[in-house]
Protein backbone atom coordinates (compact mmCIF):
# COMPACT_ATOMS: atom_id res chain seq x y z
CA UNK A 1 -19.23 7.38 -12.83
CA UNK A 2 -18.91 5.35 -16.25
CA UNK A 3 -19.53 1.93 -16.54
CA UNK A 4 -16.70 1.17 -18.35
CA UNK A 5 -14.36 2.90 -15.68
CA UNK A 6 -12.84 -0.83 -14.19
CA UNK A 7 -9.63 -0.57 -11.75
CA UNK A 8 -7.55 -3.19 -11.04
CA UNK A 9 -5.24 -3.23 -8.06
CA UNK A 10 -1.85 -5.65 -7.88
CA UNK A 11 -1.04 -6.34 -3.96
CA UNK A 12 2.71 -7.71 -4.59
CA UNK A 13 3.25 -8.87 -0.63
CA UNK A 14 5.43 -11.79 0.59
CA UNK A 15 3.12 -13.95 1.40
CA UNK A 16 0.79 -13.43 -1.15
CA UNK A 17 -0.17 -11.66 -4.70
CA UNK A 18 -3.59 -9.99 -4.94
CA UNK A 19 -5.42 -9.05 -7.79
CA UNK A 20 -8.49 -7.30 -7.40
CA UNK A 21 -11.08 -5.79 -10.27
CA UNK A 22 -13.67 -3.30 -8.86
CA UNK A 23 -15.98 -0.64 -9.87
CA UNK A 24 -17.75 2.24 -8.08
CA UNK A 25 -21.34 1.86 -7.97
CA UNK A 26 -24.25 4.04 -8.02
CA UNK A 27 -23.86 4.54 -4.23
CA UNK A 28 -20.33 5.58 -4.67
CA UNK A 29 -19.50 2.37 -2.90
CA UNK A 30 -16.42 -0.13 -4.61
CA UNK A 31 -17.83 -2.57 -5.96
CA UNK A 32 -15.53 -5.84 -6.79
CA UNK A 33 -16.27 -7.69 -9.72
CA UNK A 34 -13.25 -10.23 -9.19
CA UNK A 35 -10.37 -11.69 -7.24
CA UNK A 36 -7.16 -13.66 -7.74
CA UNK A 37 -5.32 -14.80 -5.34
CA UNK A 38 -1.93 -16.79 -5.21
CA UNK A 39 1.11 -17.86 -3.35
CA UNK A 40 4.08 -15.08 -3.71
CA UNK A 41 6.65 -16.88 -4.87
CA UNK A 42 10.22 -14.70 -5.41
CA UNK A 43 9.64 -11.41 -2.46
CA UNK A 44 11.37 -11.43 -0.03
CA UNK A 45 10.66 -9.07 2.95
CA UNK A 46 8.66 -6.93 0.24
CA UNK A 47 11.37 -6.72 -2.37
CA UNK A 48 11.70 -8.60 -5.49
CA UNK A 49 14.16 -11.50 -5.63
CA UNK A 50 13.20 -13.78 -8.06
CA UNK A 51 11.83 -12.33 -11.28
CA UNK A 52 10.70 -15.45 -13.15
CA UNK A 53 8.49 -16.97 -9.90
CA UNK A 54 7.14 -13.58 -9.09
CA UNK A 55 5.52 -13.17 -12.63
CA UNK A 56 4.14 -16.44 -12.79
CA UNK A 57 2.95 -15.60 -9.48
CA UNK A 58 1.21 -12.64 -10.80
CA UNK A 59 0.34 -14.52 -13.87
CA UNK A 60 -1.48 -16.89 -11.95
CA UNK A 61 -3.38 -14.18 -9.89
CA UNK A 62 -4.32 -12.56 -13.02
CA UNK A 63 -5.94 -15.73 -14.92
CA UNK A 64 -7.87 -16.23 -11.58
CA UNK A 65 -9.22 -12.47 -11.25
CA UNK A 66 -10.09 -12.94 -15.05
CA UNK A 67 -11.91 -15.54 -15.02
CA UNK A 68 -13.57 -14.47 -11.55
CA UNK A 69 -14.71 -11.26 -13.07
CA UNK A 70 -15.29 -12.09 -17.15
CA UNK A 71 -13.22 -9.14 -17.86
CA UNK A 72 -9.66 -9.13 -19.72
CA UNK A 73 -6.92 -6.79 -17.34
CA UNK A 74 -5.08 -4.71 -19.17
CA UNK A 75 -2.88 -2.18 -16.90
CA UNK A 76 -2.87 -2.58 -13.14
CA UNK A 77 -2.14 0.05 -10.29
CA UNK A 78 1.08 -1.09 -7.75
CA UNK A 79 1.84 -1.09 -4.30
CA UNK A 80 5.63 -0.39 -3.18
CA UNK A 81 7.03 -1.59 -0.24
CA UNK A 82 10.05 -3.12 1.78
CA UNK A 83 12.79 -2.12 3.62
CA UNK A 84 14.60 0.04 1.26
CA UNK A 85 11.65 2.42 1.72
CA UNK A 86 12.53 5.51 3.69
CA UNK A 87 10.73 8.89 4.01
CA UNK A 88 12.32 12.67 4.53
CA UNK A 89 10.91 16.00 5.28
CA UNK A 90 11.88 18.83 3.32
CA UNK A 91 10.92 22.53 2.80
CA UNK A 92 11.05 24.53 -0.74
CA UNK A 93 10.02 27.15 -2.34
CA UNK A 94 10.05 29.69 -5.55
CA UNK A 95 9.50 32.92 -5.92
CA UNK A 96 7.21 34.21 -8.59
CA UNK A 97 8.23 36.82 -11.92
CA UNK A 98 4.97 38.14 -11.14
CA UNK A 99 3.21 38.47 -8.05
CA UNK A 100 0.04 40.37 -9.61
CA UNK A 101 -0.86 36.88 -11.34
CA UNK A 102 -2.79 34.38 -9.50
CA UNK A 103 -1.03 31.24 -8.55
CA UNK A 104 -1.84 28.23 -10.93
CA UNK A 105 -0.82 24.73 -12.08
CA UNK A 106 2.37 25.66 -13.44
CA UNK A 107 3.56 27.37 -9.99
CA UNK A 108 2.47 23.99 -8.17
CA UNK A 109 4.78 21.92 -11.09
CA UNK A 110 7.75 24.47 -10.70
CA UNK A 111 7.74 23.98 -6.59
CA UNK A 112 7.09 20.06 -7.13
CA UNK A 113 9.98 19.89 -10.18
CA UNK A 114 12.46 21.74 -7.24
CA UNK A 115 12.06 18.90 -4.81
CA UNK A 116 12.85 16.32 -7.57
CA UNK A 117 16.24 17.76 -8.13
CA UNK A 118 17.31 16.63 -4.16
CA UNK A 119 20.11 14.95 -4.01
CA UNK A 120 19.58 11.00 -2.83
CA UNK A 121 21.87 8.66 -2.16
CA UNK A 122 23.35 6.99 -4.62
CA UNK A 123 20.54 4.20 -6.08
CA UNK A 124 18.06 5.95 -4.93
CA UNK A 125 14.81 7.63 -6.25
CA UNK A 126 11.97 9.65 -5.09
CA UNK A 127 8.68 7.66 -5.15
CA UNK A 128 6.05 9.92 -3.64
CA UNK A 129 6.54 13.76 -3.07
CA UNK A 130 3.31 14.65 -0.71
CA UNK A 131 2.58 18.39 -0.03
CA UNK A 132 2.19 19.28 3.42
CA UNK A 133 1.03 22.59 3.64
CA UNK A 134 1.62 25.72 1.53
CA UNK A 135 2.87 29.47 2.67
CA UNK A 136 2.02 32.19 0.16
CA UNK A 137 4.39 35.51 1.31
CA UNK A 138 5.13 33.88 4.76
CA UNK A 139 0.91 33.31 5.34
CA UNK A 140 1.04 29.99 6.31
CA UNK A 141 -1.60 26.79 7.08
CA UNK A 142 -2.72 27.38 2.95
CA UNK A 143 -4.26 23.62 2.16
CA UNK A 144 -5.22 25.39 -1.49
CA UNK A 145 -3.15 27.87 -2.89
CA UNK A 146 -4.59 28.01 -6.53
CA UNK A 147 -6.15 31.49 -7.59
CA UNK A 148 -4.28 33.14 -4.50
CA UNK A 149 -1.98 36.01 -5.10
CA UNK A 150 1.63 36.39 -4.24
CA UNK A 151 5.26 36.30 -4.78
CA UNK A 152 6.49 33.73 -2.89
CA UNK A 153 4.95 30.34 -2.52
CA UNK A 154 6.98 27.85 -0.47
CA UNK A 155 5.39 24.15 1.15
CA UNK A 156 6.69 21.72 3.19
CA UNK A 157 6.77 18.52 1.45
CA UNK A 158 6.94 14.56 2.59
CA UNK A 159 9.34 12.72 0.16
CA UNK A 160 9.18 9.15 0.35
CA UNK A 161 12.14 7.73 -1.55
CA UNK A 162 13.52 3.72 -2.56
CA UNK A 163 15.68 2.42 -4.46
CA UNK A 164 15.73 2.51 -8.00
CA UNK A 165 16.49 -1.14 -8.74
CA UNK A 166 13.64 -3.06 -7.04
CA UNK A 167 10.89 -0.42 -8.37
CA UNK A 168 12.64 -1.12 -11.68
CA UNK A 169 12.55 -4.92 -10.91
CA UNK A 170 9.02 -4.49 -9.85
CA UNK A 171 8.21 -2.79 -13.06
CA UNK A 172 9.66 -5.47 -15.22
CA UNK A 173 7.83 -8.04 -13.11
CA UNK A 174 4.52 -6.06 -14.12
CA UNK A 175 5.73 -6.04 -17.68
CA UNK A 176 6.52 -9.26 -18.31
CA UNK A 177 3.48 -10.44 -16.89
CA UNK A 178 1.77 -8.68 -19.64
CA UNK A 179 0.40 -5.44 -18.28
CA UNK A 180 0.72 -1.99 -18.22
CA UNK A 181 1.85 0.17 -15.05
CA UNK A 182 -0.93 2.30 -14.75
CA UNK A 183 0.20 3.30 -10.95
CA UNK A 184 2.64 2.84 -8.16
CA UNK A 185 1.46 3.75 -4.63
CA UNK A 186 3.17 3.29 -1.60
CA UNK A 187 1.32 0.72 0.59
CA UNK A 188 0.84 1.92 3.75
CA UNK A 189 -0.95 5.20 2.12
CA UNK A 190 -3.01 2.41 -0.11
CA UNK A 191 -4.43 1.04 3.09
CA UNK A 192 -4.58 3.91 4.81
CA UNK A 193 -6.98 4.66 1.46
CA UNK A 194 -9.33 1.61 2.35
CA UNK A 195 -9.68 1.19 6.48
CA UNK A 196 -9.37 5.54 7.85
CA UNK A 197 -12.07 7.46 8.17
CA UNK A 198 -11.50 11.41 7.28
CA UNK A 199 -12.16 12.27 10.71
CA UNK A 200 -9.59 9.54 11.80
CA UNK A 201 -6.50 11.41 10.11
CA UNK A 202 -7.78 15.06 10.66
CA UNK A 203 -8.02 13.84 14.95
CA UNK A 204 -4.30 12.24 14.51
CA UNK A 205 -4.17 8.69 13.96
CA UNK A 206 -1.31 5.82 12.77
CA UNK A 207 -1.89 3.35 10.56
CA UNK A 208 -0.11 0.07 11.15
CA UNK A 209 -0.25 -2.30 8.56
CA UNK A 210 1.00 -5.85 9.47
CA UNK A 211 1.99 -8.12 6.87
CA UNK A 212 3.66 -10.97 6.22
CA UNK A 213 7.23 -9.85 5.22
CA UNK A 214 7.02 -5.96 6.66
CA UNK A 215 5.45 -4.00 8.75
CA UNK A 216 4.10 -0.52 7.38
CA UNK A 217 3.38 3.00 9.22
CA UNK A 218 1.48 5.81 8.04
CA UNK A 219 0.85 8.32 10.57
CA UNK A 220 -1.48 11.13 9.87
CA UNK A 221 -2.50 14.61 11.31
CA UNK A 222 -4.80 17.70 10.28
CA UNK A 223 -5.85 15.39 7.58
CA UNK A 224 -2.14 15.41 5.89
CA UNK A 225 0.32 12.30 6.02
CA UNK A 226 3.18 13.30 7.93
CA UNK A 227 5.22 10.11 8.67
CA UNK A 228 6.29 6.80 6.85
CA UNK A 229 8.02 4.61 7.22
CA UNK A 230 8.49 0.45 6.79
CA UNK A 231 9.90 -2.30 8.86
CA UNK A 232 11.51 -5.29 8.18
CA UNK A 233 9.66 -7.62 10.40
CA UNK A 234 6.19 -9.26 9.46
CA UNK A 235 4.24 -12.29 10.26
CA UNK A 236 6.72 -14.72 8.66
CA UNK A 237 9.20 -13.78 11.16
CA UNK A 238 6.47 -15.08 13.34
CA UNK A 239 6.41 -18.29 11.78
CA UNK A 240 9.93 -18.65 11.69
CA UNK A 241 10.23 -18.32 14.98
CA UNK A 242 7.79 -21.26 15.91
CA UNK A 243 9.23 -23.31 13.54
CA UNK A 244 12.70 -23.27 15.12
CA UNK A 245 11.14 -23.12 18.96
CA UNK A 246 9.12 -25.91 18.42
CA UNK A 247 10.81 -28.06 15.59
CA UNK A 248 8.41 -28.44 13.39
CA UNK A 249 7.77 -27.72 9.68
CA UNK A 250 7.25 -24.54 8.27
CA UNK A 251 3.44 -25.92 7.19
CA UNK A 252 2.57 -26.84 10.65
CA UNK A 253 4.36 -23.47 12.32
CA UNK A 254 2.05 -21.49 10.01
CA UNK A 255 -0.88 -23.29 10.83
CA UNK A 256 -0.16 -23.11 14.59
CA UNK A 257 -0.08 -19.81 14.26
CA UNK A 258 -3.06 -18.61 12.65
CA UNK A 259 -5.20 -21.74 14.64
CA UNK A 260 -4.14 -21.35 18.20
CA UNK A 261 -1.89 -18.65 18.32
CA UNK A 262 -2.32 -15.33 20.61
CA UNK A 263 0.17 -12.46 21.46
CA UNK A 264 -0.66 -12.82 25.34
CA UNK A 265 0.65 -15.65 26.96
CA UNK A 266 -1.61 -15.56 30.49
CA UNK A 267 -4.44 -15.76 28.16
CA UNK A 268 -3.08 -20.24 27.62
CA UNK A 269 -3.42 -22.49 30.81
CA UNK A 270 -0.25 -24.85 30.88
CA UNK A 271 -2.45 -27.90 30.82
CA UNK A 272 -3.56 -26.44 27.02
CA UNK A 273 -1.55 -28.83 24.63
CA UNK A 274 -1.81 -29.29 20.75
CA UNK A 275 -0.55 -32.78 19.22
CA UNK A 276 1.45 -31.93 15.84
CA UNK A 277 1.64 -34.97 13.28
CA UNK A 278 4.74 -36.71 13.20
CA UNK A 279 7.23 -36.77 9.86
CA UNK A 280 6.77 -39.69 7.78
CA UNK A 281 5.33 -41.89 10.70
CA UNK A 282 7.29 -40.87 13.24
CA UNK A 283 5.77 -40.30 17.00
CA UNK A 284 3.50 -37.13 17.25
CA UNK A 285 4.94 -33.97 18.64
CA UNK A 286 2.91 -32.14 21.92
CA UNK A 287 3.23 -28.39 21.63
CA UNK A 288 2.11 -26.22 24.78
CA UNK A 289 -0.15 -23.58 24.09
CA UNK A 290 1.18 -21.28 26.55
CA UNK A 291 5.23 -21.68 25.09
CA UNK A 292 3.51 -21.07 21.92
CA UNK A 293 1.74 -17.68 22.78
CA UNK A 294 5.41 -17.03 24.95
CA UNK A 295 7.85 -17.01 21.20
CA UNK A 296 4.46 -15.22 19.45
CA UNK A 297 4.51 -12.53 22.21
CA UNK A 298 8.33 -12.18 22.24
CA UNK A 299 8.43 -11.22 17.97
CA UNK A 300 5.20 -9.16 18.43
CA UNK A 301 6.52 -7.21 21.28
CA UNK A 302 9.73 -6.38 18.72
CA UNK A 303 7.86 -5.31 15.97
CA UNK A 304 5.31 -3.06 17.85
CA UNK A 305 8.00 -1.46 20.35
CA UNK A 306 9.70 -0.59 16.59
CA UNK A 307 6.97 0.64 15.45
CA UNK A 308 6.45 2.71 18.57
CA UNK A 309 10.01 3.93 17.93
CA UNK A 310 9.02 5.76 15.04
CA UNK A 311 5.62 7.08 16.05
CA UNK A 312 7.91 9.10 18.97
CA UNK A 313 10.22 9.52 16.01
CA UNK A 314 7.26 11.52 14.45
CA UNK A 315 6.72 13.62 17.61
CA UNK A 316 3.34 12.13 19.06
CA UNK A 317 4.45 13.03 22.46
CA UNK A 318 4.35 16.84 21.56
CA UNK A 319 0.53 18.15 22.86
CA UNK A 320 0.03 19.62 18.94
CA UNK A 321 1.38 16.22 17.09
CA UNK A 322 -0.56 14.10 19.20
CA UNK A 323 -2.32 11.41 17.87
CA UNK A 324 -5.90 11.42 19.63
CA UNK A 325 -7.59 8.16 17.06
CA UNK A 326 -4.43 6.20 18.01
CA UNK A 327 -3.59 3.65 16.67
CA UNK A 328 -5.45 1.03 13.67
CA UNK A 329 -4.38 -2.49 12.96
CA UNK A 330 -4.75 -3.87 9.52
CA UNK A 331 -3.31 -6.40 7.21
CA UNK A 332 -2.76 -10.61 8.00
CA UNK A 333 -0.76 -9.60 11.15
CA UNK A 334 -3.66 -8.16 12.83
CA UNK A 335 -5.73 -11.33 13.18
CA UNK A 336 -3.78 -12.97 15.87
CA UNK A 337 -5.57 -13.40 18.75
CA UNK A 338 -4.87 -10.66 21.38
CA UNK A 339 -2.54 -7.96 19.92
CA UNK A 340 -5.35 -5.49 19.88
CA UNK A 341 -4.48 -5.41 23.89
CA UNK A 342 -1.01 -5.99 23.36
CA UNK A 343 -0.13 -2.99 21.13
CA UNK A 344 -2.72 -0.79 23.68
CA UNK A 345 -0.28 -2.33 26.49
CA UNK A 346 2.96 -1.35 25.18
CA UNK A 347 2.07 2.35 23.60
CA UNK A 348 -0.84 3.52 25.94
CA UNK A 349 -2.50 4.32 22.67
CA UNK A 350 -6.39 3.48 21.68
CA UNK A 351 -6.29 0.73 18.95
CA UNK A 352 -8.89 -0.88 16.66
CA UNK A 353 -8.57 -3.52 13.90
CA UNK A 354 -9.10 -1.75 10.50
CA UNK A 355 -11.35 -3.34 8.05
CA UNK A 356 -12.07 -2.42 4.35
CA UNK A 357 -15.59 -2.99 4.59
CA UNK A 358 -16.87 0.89 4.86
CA UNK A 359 -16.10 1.41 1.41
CA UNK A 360 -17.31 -1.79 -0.42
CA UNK A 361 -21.08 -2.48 -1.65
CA UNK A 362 -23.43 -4.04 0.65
CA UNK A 363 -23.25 -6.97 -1.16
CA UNK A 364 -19.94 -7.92 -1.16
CA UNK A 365 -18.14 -11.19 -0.38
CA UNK A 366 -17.25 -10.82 3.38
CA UNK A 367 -14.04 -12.65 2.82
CA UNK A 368 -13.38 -9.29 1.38
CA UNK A 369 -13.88 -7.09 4.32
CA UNK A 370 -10.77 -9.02 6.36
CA UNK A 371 -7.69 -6.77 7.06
CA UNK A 372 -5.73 -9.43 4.39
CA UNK A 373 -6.84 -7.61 1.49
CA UNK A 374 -6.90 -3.78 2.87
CA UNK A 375 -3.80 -2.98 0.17
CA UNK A 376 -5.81 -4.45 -2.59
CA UNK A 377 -9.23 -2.43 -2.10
CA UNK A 378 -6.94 0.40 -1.76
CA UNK A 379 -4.82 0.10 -4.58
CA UNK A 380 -8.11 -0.52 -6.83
CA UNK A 381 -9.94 2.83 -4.91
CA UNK A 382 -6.37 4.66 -6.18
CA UNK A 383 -7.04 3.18 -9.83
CA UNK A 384 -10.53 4.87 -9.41
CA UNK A 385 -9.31 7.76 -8.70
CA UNK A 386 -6.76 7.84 -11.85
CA UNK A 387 -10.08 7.26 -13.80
CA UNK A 388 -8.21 4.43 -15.77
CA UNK A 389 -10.23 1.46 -17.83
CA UNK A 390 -8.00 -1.21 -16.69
CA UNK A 391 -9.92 -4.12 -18.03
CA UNK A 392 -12.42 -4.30 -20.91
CA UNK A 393 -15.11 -7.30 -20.75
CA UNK A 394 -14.16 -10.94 -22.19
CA UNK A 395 -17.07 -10.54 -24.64
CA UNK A 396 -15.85 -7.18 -26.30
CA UNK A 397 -12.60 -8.64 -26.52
CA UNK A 398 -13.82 -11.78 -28.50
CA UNK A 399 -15.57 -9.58 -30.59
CA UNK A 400 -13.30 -6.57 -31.35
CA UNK A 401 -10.05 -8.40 -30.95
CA UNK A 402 -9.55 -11.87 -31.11
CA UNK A 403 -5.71 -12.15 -31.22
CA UNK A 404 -4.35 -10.46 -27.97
CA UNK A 405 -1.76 -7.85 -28.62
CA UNK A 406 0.33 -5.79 -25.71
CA UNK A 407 -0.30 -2.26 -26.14
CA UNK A 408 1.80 0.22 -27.62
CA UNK A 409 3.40 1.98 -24.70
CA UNK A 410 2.91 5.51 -26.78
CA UNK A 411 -0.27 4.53 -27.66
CA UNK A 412 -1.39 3.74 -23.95
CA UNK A 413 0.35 7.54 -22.48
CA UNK A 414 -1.72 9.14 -25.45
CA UNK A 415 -5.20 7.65 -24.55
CA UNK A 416 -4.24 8.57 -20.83
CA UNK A 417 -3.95 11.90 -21.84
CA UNK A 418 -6.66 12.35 -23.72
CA UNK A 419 -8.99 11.04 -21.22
CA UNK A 420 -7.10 13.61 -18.76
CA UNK A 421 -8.76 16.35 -20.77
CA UNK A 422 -12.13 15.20 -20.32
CA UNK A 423 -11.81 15.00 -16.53
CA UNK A 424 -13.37 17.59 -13.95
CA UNK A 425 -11.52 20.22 -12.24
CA UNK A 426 -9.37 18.75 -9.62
CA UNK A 427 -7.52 19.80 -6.03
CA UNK A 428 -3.72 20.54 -6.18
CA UNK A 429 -3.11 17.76 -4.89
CA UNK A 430 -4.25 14.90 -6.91
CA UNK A 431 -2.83 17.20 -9.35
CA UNK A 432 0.26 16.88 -8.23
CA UNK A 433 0.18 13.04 -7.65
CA UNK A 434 -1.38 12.93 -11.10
CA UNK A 435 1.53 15.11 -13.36
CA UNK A 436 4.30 13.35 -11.06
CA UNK A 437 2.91 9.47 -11.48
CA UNK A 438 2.73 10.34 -15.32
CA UNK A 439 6.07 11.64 -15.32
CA UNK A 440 7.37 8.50 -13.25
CA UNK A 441 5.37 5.69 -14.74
CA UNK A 442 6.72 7.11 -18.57
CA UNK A 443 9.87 7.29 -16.91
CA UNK A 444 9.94 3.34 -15.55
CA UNK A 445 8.42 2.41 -19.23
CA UNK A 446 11.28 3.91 -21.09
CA UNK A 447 13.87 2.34 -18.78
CA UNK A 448 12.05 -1.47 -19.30
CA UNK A 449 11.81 -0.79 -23.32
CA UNK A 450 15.61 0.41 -23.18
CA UNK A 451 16.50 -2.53 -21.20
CA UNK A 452 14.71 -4.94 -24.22
């Protein structure tokens, strides 16, 4: 891998902005060179609702991860989430002039153009379109289909749509920070990315990524995603709900939370009591530990029985869709004390907590490896992947260019395409993802300069 290949991942959540520099390393391990980290200020439940806080949110993440790493960041890969997210299955397919020929790129980019011609509701737009499987002349379970012969080839696709106006917003937040848009990935797959093992999502396994403003599935089978979806409840809910329970400050319900909090109540004796400042020298509030773990457990049992909801919604309870890795915890969410045998309670299902650690270097910061930043090492594995430079070192740029100047956007989609040319041979699908994100990210870029 070259040197020079850096990815940058941008983890827009609710409670939080990530940005995160890595590399690959000899090993083939990620390797991250820097970090910034700051308070989200402007999302709301995953959805942008304050422009100007979120990019000096981002702004501030960015100087961090800058001068964390010594490199300058020029475009950044996204993750997409919040509640407008939804996901649909749909079948297509088109039949071939000439069956003779064998089936190439340009029969893969005539099926994919089909599905983006489904009619959404209005506002809305396709973000992801994920092949399934393919059928060449009714021969089905085809992973592959390039160099194959026939006349027909149809798939079954997973579309993951949202609406138009917060990607947009999301885009202009990216912008106006002063980067490119090198990316947008749907975060639950950009986890998925960083804490599943292959052998996890041949075996059947969903992904439940708990954060602080939604909560995110990805369920997988045979190795192929096959359900999404994103819910409107995270850890701030949480929060909110000690707050008003216990009458105290948002600070101190936070706090309470993350110190003493667990998602099974018999777990607190009722003599367990935690003393809680007092406004402005007023008398010092007693909170019992076991009420506390009683309004945790009541939001927790919401969210997962939701979440349940949708795995049955995908079918686990058919022998063939079952899910036999179960179930993996990640993000914030998944810390609280407890809710590894809380969520095994209500579903039946095995669960672990889902770290990033198997795919960073040895010698990373093991702050790193905590289910908080499993979006971020994802996002920057996905930039990898993309084979974008995303950040040039501090010293080159003294050097070389010592006024900063934002790319030209035409300039940027050409040098993208010529290092496409260079690349090695790749599977139909990160074709597809590849042709589609160019086609989308051009298309967000042209709607921001437009908008100017």
């Amino acid at each position: 891998m070259n040197k020079d290949n850096i990815a940058v991942g941008l983890d827009i959540g609710t409670t939080k902005i990530v940005v995160m520099i890595g590399k690959k390393n000899e090993y083939g391990k990620l390797e991250i060179l820097g970090v910034g980290k700051s308070k989200s200020l402007g999302v709301h439940r995953g959805v942008v609702n304050n422009i100007t806080q979120t990019i000096q949110s981002i702004q501030q993440a960015i100087l961090e991860a800058e001068s964390d790493s010594g490199y300058k960041i020029n475009d950044v890969v996204v993750g997409i989430a919040g509640q407008h997210i939804r996901s649909i299955q749909h079948s297509d397919y088109i039949s071939r002039p000439n069956a003779e020929e064998v089936i190439n790129d340009v029969d893969i980019d005539a099926l994919i153009g089909q599905v983006h011609k489904l009619a959404m509701l209005p506002g809305e737009e396709i973000i992801h379109v994920l092949p399934q499987e393919f059928k060449v002349d009714g021969q089905g379970e085809i992973k592959e289909p390039i160099g194959m012969y026939g006349g027909r080839l149809e798939s079954s696709f997973h579309v993951v749509v949202g609406q138009a106006a917060s990607i947009r917003n999301l885009g202009r937040c990216v912008k106006s920070a002063g980067l490119e848009l090198s990316g947008l990935t749907l975060e639950p797959l950009a986890s998925a990315d960083a804490v599943l093992s292959q052998e996890e999502k041949e075996a059947g396994v969903a992904l439940i990524d708990i954060g602080g403003g939604t909560t995110d599935l990805a369920i997988f089978k045979d190795g192929i995603i096959r359900h999404t979806a994103v819910i409107p409840f995270g850890g701030n809910v949480i929060t909110e709900d000690i707050k008003e329970g216990c009458s105290i400050i948002e600070k101190q319900a936070e706090l309470l939370k993350v110190r003493f909090g667990s998602a099974w109540p018999g777990e607190n004796k009722d003599n367990e009591i935690v003393s809680i400042p007092g406004l402005r020298g007023r008398e010092p509030k007693e909170i019992s530990l076991k009420n506390l773990s009683k309004i945790i457990h009541a939001r927790v049992v919401e969210i997962i029985e939701q979440v349940y909801a949708e795995i049955k919604l995908y079918g686990h309870e058919d022998p063939k869709r079952k899910l036999i890795a179960g179930i993996v915890l990640t993000g914030g969410g998944s810390q609280l004390q407890h809710i590894k045998q809380l969520v095994e309670y209500i579903t039946g299902m095995d669960t672990r907590i889902g770290y990033p650690n198997e795919h960073l270097a040895g010698n990373s910061d093991e702050e790193l490896s905590s289910p908080l930043y499993a979006t971020a090492v994802g996002l920057v594995m996905n930039s990898i992947r993309n084979n974008t430079k995303s950040a040039t070192p501090l010293v080159e740029m003294k050097k070389e260019e010592p006024v900063f100047e934002p790319k030209n956007v035409a300039e940027t989609i050409e040098e993208q395409e010529e290092e496409k040319e260079v690349e090695k041979i790749e599977t139909t699908e990160s074709k597809i993802k590849k042709s589609f994100f160019d086609k989308y990210i051009e298309k967000i870029k042209e709607f921001l300069d437009n908008a100017e």
